[in-house]
C-alpha atoms as a PDB file:
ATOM      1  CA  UNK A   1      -1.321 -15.838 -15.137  1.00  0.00           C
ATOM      2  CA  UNK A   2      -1.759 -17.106 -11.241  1.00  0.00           C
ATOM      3  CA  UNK A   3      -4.377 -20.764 -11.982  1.00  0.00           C
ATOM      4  CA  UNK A   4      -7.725 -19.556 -10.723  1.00  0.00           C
ATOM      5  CA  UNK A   5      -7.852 -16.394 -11.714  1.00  0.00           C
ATOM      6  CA  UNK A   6     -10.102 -14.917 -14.670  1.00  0.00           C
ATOM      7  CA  UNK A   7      -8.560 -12.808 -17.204  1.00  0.00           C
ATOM      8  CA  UNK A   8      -9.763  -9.583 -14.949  1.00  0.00           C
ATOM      9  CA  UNK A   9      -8.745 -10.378 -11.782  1.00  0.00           C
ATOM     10  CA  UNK A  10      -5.308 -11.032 -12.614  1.00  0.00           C
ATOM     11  CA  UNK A  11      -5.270  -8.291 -14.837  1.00  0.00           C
ATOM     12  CA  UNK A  12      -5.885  -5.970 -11.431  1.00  0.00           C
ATOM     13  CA  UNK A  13      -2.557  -8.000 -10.055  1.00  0.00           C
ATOM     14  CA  UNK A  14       0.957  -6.834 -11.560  1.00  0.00           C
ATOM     15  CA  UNK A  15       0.911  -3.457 -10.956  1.00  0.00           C
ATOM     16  CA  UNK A  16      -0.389  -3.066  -7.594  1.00  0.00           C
ATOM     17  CA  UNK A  17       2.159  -6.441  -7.087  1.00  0.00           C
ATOM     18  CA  UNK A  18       5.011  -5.063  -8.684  1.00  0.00           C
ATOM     19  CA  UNK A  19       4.428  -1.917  -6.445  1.00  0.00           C
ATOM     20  CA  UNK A  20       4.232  -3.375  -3.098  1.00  0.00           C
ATOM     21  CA  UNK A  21       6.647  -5.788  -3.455  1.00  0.00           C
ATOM     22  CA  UNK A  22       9.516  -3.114  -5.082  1.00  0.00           C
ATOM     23  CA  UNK A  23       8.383  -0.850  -1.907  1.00  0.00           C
ATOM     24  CA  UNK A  24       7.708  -2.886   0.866  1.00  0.00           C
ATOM     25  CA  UNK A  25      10.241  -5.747   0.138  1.00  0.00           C
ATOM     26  CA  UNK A  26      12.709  -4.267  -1.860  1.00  0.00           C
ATOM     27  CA  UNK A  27      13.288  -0.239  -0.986  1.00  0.00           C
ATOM     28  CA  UNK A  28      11.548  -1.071   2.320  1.00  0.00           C
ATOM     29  CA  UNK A  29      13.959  -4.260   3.369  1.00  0.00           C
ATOM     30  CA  UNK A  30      10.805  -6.060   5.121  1.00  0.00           C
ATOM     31  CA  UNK A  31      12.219  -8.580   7.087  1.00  0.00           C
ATOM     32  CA  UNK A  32       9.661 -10.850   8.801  1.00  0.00           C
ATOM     33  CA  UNK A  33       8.248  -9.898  12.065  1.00  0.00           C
ATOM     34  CA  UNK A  34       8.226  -6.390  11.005  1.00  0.00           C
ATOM     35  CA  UNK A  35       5.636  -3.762  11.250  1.00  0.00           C
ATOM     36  CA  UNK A  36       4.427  -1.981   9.002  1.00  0.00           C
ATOM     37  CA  UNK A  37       1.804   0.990   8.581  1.00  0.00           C
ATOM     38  CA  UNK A  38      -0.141   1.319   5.465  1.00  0.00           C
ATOM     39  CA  UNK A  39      -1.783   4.565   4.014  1.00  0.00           C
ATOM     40  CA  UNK A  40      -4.695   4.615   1.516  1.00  0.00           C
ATOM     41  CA  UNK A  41      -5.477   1.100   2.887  1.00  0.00           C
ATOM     42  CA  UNK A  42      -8.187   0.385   0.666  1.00  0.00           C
ATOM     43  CA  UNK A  43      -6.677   1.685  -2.315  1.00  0.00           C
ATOM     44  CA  UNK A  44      -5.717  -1.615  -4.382  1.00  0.00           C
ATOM     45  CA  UNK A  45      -1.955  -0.897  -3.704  1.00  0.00           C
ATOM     46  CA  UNK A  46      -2.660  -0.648  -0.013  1.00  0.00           C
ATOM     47  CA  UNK A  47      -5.114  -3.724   0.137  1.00  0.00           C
ATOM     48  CA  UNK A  48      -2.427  -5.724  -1.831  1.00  0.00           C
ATOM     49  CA  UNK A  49       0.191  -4.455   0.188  1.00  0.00           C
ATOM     50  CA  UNK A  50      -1.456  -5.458   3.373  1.00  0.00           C
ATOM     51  CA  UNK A  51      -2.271  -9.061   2.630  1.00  0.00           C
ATOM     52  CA  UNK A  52       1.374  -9.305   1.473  1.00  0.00           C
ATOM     53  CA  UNK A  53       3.086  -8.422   4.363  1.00  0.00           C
ATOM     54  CA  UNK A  54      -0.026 -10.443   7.027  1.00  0.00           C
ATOM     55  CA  UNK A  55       0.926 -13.566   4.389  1.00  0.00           C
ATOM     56  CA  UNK A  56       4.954 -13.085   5.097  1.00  0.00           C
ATOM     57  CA  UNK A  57       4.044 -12.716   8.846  1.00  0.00           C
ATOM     58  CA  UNK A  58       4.511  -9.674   9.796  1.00  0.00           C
ATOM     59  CA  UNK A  59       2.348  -6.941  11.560  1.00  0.00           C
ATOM     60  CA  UNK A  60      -0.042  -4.455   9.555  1.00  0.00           C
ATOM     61  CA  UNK A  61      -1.535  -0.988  10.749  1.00  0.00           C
ATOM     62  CA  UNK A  62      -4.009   1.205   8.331  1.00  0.00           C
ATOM     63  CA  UNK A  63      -5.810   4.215   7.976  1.00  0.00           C
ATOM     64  CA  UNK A  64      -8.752   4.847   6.220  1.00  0.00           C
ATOM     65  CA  UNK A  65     -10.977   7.493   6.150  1.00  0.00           C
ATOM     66  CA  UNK A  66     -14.355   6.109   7.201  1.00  0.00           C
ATOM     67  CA  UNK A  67     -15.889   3.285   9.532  1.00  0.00           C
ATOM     68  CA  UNK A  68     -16.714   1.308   6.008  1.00  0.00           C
ATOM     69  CA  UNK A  69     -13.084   1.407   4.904  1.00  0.00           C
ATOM     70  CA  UNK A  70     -11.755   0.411   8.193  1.00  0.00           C
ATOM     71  CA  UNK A  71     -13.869  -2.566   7.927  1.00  0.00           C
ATOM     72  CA  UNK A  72     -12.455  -2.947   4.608  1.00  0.00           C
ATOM     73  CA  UNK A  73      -8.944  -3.151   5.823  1.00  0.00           C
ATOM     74  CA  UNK A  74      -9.527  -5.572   8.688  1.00  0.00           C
ATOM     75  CA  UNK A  75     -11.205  -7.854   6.408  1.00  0.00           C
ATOM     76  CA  UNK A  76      -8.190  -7.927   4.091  1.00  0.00           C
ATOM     77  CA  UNK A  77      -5.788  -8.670   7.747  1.00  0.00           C
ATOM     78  CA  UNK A  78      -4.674  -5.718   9.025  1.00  0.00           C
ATOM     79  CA  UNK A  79      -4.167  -5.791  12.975  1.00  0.00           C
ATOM     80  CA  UNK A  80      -5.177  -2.451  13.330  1.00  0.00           C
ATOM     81  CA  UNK A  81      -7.508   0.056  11.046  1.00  0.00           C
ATOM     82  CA  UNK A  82      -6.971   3.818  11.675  1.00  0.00           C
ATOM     83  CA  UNK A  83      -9.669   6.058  10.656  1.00  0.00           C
ATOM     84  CA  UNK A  84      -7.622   9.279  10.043  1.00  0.00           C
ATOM     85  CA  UNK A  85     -10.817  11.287  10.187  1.00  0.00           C
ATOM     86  CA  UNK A  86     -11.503  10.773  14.064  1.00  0.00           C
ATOM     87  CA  UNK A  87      -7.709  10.038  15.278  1.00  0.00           C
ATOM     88  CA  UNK A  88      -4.381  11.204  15.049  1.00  0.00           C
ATOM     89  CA  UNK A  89      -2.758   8.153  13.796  1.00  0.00           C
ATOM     90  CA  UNK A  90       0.730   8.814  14.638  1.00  0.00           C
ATOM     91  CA  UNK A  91      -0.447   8.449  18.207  1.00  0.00           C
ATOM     92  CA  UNK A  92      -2.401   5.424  17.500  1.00  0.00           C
ATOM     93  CA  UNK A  93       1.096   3.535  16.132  1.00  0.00           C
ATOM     94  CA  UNK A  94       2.685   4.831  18.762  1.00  0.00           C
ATOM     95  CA  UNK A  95       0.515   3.144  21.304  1.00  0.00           C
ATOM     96  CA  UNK A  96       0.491   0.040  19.239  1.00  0.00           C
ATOM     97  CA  UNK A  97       4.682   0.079  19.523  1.00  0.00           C
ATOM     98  CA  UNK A  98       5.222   1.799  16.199  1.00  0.00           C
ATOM     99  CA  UNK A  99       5.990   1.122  12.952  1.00  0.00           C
ATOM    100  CA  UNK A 100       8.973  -0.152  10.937  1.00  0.00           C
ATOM    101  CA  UNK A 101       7.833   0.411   7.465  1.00  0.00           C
ATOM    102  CA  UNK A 102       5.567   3.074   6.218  1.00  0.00           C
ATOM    103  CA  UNK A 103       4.186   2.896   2.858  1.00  0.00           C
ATOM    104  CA  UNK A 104       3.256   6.725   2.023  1.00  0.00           C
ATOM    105  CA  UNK A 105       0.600   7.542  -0.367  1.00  0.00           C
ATOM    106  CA  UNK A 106       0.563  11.351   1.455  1.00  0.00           C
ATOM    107  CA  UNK A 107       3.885  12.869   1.837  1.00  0.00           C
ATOM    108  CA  UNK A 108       3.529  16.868   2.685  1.00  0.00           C
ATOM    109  CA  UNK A 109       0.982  16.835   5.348  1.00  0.00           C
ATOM    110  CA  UNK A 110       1.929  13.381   6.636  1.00  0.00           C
ATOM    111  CA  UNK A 111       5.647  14.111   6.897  1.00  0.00           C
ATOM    112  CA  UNK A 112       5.917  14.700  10.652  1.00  0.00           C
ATOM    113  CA  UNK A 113       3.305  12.591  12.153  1.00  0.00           C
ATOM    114  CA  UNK A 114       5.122  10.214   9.894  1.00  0.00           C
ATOM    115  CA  UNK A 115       8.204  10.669  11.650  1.00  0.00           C
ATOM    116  CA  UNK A 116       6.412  10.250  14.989  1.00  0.00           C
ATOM    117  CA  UNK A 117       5.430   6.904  14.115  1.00  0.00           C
ATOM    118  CA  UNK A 118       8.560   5.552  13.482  1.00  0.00           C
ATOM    119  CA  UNK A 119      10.201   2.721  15.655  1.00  0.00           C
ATOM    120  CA  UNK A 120      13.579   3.731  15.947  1.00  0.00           C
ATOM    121  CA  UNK A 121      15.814   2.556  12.754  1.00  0.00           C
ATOM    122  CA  UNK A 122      12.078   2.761  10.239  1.00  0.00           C
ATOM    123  CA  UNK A 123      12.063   3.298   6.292  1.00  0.00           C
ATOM    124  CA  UNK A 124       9.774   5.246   5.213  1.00  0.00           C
ATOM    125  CA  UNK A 125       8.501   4.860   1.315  1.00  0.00           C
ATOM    126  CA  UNK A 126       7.118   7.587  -0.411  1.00  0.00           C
ATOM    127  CA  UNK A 127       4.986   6.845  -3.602  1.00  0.00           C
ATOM    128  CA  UNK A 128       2.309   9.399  -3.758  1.00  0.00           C
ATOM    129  CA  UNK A 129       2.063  12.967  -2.585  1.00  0.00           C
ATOM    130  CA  UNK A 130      -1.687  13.703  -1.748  1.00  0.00           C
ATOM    131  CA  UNK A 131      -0.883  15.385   0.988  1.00  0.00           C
ATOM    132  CA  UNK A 132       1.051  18.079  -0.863  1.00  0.00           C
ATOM    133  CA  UNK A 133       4.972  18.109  -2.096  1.00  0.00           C
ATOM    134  CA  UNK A 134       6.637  19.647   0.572  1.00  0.00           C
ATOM    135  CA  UNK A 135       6.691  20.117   4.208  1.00  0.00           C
ATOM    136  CA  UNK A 136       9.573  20.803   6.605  1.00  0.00           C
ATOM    137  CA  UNK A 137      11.715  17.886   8.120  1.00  0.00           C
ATOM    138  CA  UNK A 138      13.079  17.587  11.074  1.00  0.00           C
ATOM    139  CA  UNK A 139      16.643  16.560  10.996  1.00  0.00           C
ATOM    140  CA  UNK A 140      17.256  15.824  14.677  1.00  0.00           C
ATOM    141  CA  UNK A 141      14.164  13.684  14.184  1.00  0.00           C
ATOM    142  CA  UNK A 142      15.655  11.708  12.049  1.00  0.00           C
ATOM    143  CA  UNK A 143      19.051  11.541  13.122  1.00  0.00           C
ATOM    144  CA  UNK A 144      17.907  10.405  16.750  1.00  0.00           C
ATOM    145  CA  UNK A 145      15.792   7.490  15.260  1.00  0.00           C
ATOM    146  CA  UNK A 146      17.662   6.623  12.429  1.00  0.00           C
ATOM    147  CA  UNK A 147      15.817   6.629  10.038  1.00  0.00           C
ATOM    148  CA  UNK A 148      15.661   6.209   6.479  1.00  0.00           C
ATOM    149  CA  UNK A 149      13.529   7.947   3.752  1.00  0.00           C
ATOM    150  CA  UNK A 150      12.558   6.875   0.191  1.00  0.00           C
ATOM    151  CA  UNK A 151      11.166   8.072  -2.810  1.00  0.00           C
ATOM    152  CA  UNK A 152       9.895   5.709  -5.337  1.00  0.00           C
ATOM    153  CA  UNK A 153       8.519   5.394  -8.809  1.00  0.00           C
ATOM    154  CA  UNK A 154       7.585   2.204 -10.605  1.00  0.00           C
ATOM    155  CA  UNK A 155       6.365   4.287 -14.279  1.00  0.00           C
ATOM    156  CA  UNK A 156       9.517   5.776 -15.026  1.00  0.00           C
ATOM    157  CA  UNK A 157      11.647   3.328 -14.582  1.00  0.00           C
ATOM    158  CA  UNK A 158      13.775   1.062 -17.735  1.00  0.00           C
ATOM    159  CA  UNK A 159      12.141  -1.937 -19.550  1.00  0.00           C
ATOM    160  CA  UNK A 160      14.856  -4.160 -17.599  1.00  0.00           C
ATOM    161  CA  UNK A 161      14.672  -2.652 -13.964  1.00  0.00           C
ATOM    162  CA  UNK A 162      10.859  -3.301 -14.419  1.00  0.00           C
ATOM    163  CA  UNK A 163      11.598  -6.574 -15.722  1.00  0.00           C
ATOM    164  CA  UNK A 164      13.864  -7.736 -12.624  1.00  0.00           C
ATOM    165  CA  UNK A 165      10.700  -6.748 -10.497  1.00  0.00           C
ATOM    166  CA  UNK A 166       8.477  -8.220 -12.264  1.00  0.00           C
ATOM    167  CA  UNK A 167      10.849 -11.369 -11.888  1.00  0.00           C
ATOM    168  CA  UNK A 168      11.220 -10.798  -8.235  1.00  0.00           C
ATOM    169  CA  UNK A 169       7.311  -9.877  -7.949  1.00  0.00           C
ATOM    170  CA  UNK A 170       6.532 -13.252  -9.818  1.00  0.00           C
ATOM    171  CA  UNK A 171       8.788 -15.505  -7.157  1.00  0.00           C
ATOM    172  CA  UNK A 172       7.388 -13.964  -4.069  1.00  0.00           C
ATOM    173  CA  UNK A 173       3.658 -13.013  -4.996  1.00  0.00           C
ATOM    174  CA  UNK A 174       2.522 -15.941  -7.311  1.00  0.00           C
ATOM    175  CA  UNK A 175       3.030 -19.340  -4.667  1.00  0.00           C
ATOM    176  CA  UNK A 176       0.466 -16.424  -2.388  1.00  0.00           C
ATOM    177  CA  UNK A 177      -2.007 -16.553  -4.912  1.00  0.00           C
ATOM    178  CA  UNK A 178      -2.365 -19.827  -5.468  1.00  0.00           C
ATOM    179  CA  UNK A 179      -2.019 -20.806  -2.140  1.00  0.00           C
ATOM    180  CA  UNK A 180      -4.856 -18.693  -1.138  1.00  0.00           C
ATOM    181  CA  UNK A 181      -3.134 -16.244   1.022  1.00  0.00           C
ATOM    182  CA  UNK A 182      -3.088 -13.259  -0.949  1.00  0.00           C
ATOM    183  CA  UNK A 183      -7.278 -12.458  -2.963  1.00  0.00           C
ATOM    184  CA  UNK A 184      -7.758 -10.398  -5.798  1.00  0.00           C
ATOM    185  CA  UNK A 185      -9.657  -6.951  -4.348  1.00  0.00           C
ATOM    186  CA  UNK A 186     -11.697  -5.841  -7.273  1.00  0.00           C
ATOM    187  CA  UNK A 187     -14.203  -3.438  -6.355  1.00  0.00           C
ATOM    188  CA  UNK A 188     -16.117  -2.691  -9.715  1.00  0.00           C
ATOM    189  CA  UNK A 189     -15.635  -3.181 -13.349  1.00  0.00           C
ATOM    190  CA  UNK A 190     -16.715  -0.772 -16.137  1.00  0.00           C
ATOM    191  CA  UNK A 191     -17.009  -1.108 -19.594  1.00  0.00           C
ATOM    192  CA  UNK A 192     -14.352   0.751 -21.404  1.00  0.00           C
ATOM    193  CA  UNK A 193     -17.206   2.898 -23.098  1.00  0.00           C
ATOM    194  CA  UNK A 194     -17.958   4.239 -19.337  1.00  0.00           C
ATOM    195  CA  UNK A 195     -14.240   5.197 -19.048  1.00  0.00           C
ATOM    196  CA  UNK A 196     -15.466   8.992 -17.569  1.00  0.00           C
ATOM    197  CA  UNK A 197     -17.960   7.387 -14.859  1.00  0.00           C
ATOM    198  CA  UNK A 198     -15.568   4.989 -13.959  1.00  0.00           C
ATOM    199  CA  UNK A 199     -13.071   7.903 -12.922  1.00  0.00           C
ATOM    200  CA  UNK A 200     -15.917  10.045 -11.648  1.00  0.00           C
ATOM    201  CA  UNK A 201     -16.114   6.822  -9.403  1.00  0.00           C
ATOM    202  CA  UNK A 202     -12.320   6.362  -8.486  1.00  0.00           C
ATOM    203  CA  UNK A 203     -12.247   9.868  -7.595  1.00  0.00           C
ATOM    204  CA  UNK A 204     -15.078   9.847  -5.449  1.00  0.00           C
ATOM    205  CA  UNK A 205     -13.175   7.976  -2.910  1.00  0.00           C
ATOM    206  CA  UNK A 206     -16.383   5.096  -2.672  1.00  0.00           C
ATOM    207  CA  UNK A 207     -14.294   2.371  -4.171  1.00  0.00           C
ATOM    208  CA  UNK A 208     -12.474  -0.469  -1.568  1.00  0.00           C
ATOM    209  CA  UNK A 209      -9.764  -2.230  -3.385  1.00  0.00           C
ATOM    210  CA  UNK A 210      -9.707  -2.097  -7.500  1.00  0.00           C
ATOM    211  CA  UNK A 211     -11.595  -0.272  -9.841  1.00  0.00           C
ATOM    212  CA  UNK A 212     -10.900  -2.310 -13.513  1.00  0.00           C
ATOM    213  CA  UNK A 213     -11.860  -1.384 -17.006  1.00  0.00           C
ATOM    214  CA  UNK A 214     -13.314  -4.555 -19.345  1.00  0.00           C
ATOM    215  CA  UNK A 215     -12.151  -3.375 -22.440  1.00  0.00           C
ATOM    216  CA  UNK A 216     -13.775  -6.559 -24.042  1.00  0.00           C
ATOM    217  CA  UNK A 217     -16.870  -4.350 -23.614  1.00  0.00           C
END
């Protein structure tokens, strides 16, 4: 366990660790310097994910899906929040200079504007499909920019492969943590006897960063 850290707080750290680094460093290639756009920002993958890339200097664009949120995402470093609700991000990267990285937490829907969004030569990381399983791609899209798409799953994955990220999560993440550059983004804890409110809360969409159970309680 990271020093400084209670036994909840760094309980909310190796998965949403493991995850960003496997994606962002690992599938993604992140080299520093790079940009990269984060979806779900305030999600406790995306808030982890965007202090991790601000802490190995590189560039970090968000969406969110209300002014509370966006100020969520600043506050954890990103250079630019993008409330999806009131702009067409793809647009909004592209006047920033676009993206080289795109951690997706949308797929279907997201697919094209996506595409937009993409510096030429991008990776884009698919770990979630809110947005719906399918859409169509365009090839000469992604021929023309060169781009590179990935689909991802940490659950499913052998005791050892998840041990050699955790091992590779542990080297780059932990010196963060106890440097200060990287905080713990716990939102609320529940008891684990209020196990239904706390998903009635998680799916509500309210929460900014982690929602934990205590199941000391």
């Amino acid at each position: 366990m990271p020093p400084g850290l209670d036994l909840l707080d760094a309980d909310g750290i190796p998965e949403v660790a493991a995850t960003a680094v496997l994606n962002v460093m690992l599938n993604g290639r992140y080299q520093e310097g790079e940009t990269v756009l984060v979806h779900g920002g305030t999600g406790g993958i995306g808030a982890f994910a965007i202090q991790l890339v601000k802490a190995l200097g590189g560039t970090v664009f968000a969406t969110a899906g209300r002014a509370g949120k966006c100020a969520g995402v600043r506050s954890w470093g990103a250079d630019a929040a993008i409330n999806y609700r009131e702009e067409e991000f793809d647009q909004r990267v592209q006047d920033l200079g676009g993206a080289d990285i795109i951690l997706d937490t949308v797929a279907g829907s997201y697919l094209q504007r996506n595409l937009n969004a993409y510096k030429p030569g991008g990776r884009m990381i698919t770990i979630g499909k809110q947005g719906g399983a399918s859409d169509t791609l365009d090839f000469s899209m992604l021929m023309k920019k060169k781009l590179t798409l990935i689909g991802s799953l940490l659950r499913d994955r052998t005791t050892e492969e998840k041990a050699r990220i955790m091992e590779e999560t542990t080297r780059i993440v932990w010196p963060l943590l106890e440097a200060g550059k990287i905080q713990t983004t716990t939102d609320r804890v529940f008891a684990l006897s209020e196990v239904v409110a706390a998903r009635a809360y998680f799916d509500s969409g309210q929460h900014i960063g982690k929602v934990l159970l205590d199941c000391r309680s």
